[in-house]
C-alpha atoms as a PDB file:
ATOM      1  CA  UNK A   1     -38.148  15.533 -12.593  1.00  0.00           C
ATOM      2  CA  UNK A   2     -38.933  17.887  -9.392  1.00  0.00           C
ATOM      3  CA  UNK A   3     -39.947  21.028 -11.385  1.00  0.00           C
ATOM      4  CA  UNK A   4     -38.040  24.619  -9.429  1.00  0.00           C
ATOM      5  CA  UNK A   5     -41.272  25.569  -7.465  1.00  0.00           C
ATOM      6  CA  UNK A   6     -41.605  22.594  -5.748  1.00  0.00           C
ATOM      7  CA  UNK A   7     -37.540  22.426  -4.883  1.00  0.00           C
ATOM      8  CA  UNK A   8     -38.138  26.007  -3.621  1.00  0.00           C
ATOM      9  CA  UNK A   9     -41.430  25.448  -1.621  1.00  0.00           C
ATOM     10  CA  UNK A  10     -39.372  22.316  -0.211  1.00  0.00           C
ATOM     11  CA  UNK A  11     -36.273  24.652   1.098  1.00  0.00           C
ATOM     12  CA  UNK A  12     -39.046  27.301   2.467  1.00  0.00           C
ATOM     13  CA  UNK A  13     -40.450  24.399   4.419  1.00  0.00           C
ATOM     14  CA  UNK A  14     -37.544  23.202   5.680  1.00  0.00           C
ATOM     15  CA  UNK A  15     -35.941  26.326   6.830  1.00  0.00           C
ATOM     16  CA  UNK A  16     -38.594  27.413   8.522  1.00  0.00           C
ATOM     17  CA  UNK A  17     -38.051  25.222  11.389  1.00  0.00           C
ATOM     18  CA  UNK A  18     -34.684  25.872  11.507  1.00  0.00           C
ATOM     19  CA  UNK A  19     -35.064  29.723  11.907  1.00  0.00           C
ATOM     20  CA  UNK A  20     -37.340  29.039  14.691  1.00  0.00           C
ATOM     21  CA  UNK A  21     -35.623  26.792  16.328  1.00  0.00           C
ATOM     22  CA  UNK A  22     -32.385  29.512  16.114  1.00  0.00           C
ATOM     23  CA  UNK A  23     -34.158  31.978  17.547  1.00  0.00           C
ATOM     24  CA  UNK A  24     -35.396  29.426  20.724  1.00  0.00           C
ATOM     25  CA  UNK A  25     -32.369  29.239  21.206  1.00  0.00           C
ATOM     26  CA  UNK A  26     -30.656  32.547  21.852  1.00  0.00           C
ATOM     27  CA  UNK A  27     -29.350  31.970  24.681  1.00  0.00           C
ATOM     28  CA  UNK A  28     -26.999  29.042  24.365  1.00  0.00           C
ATOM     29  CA  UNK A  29     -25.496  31.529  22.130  1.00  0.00           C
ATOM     30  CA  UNK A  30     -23.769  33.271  24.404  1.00  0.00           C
ATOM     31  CA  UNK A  31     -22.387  29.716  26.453  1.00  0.00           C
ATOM     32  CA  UNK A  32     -21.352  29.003  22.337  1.00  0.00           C
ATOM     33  CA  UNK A  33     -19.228  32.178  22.774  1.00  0.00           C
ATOM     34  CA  UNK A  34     -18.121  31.939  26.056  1.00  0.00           C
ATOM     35  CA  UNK A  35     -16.421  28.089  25.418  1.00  0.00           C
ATOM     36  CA  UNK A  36     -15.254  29.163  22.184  1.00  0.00           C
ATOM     37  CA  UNK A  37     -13.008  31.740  23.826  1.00  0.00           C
ATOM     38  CA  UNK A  38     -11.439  29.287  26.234  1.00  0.00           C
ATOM     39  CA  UNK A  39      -8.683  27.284  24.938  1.00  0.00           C
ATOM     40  CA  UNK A  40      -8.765  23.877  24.197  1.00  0.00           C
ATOM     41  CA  UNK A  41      -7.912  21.556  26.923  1.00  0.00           C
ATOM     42  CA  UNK A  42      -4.296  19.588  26.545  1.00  0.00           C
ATOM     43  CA  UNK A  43      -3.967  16.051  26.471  1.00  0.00           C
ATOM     44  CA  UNK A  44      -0.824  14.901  28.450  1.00  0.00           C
ATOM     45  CA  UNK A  45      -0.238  12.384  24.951  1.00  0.00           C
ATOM     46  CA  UNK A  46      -0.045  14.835  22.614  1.00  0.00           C
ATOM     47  CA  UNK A  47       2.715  16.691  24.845  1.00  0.00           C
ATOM     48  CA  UNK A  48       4.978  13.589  24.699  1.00  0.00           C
ATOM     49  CA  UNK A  49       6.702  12.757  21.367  1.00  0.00           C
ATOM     50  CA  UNK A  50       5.438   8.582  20.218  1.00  0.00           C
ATOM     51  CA  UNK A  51       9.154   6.380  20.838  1.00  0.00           C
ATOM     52  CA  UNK A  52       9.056   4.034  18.387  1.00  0.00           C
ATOM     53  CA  UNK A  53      12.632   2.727  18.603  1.00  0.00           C
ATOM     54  CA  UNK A  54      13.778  -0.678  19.717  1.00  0.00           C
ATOM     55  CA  UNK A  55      13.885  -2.448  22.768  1.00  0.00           C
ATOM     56  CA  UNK A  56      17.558  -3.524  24.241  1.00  0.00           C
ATOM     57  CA  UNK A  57      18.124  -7.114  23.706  1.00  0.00           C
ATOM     58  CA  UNK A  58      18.281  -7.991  27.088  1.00  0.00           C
ATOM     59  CA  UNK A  59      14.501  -7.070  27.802  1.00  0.00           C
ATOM     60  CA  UNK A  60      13.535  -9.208  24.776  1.00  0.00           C
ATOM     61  CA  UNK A  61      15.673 -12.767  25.107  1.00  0.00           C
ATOM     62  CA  UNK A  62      17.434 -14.489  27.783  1.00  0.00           C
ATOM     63  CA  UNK A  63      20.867 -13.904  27.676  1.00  0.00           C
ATOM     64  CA  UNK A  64      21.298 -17.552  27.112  1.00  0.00           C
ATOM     65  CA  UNK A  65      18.907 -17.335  23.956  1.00  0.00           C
ATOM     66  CA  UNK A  66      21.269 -14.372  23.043  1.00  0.00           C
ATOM     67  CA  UNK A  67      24.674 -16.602  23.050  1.00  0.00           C
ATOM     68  CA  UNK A  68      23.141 -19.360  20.929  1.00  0.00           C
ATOM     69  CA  UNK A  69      21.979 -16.814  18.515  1.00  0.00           C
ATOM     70  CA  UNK A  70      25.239 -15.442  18.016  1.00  0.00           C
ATOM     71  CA  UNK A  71      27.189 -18.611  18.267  1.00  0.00           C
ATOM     72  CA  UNK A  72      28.276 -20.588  15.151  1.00  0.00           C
ATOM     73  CA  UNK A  73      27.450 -23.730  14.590  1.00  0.00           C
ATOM     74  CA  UNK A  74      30.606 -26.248  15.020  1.00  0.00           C
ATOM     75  CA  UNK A  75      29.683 -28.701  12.331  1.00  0.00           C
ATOM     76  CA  UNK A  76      30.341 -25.690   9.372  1.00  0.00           C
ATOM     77  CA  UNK A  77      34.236 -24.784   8.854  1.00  0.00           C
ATOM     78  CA  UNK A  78      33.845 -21.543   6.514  1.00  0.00           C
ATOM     79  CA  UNK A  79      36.471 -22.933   4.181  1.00  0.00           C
ATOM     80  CA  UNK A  80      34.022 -25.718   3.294  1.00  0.00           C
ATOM     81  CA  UNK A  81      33.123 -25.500  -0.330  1.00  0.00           C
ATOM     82  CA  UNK A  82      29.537 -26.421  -1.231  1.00  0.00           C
ATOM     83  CA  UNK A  83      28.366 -27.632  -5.251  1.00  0.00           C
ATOM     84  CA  UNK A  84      24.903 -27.378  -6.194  1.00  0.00           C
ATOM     85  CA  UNK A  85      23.565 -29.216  -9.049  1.00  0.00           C
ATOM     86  CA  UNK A  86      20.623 -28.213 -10.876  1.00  0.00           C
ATOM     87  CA  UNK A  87      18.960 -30.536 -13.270  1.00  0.00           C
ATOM     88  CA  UNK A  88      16.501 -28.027 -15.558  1.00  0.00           C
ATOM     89  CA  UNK A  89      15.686 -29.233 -19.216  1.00  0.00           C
ATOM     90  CA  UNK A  90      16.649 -27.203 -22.102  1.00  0.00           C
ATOM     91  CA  UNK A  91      13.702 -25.749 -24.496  1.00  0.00           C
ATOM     92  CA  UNK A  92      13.407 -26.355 -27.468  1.00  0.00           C
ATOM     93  CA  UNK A  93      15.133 -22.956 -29.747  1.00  0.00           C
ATOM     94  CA  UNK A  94      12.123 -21.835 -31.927  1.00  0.00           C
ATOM     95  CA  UNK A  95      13.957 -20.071 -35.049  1.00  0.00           C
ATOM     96  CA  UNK A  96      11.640 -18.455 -36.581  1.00  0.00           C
ATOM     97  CA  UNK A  97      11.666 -17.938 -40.902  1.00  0.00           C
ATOM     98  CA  UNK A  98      12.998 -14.728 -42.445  1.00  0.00           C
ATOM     99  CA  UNK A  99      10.793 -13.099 -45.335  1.00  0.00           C
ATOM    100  CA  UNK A 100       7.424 -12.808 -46.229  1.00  0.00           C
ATOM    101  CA  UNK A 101       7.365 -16.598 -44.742  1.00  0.00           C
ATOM    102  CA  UNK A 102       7.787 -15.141 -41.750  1.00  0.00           C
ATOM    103  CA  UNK A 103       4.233 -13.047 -41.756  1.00  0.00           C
ATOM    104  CA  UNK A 104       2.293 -16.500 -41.996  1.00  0.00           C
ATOM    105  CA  UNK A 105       4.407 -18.030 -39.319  1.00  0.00           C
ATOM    106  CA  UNK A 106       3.303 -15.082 -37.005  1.00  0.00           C
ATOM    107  CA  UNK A 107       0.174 -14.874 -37.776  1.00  0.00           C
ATOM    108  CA  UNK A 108       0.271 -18.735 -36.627  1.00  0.00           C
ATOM    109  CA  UNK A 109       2.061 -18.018 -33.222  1.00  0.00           C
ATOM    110  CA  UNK A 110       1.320 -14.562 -32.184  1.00  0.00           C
ATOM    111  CA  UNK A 111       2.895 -15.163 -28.664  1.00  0.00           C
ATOM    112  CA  UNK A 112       5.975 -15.865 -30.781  1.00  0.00           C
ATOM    113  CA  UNK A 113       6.011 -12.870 -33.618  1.00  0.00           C
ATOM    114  CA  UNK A 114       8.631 -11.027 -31.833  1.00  0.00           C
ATOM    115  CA  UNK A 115      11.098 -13.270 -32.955  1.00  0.00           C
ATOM    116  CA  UNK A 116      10.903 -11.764 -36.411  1.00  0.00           C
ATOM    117  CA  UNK A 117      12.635  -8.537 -35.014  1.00  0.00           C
ATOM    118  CA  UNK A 118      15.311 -10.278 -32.860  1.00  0.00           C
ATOM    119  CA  UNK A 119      18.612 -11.315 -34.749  1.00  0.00           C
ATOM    120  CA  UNK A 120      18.635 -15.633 -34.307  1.00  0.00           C
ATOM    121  CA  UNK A 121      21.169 -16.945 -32.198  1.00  0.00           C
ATOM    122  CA  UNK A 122      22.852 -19.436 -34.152  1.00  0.00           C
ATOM    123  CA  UNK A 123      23.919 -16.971 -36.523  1.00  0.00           C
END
């Protein structure tokens, strides 16, 4: 560890150079005072809010591109009904035992133990 005299002889050192050069440099002081009174100079961005909002459409797509975006297809009649089938297996139900049973089976399948506090569907 850096005993206190030495962290104190360390500062002395150091500031000593500083002071000096301070007092070289006097007068810059007074160009330091003389800018600091003027104001800051504006920049024509900051005057002029940011637009952020959209484009027309007619700068972006053609107006061709435009009509077959917004056209609807002619093969799809929206009174056409459409049936999905999805083929999923069913899991197996895992019922698990009532009682003090029921501590060993948990302590078997911990991913499973809250079953214990949820009623069992087939009853």
């Amino acid at each position: 560890m850096i005993s206190f005299t030495r962290m104190m002889a360390t500062a002395v050192l150091i500031t000593v150079p500083l002071g000096t050069a301070i007092a070289d440099s006097a007068p810059a002081k007074s160009q330091t005072q003389s800018l600091a009174s003027q104001p800051p100079p504006r920049l024509p961005a900051a005057q002029k809010p940011l637009d952020l909002k959209a484009p027309a459409l007619d700068r972006v797509f053609s107006r061709a591109q435009i009509e077959t975006l917004t056209s609807k297809p002619d093969d799809v009649s929206e009174s056409a009904e459409t049936t999905v089938d999805v083929a999923g297996a069913r899991h197996d139900l895992i019922i698990a035992p009532s009682g003090f049973a029921g501590l060993a089976w948990a302590a078997r399948h911990p991913t499973q133990a809250w079953r214990l506090f949820v009623p069992s569907p087939s009853n």
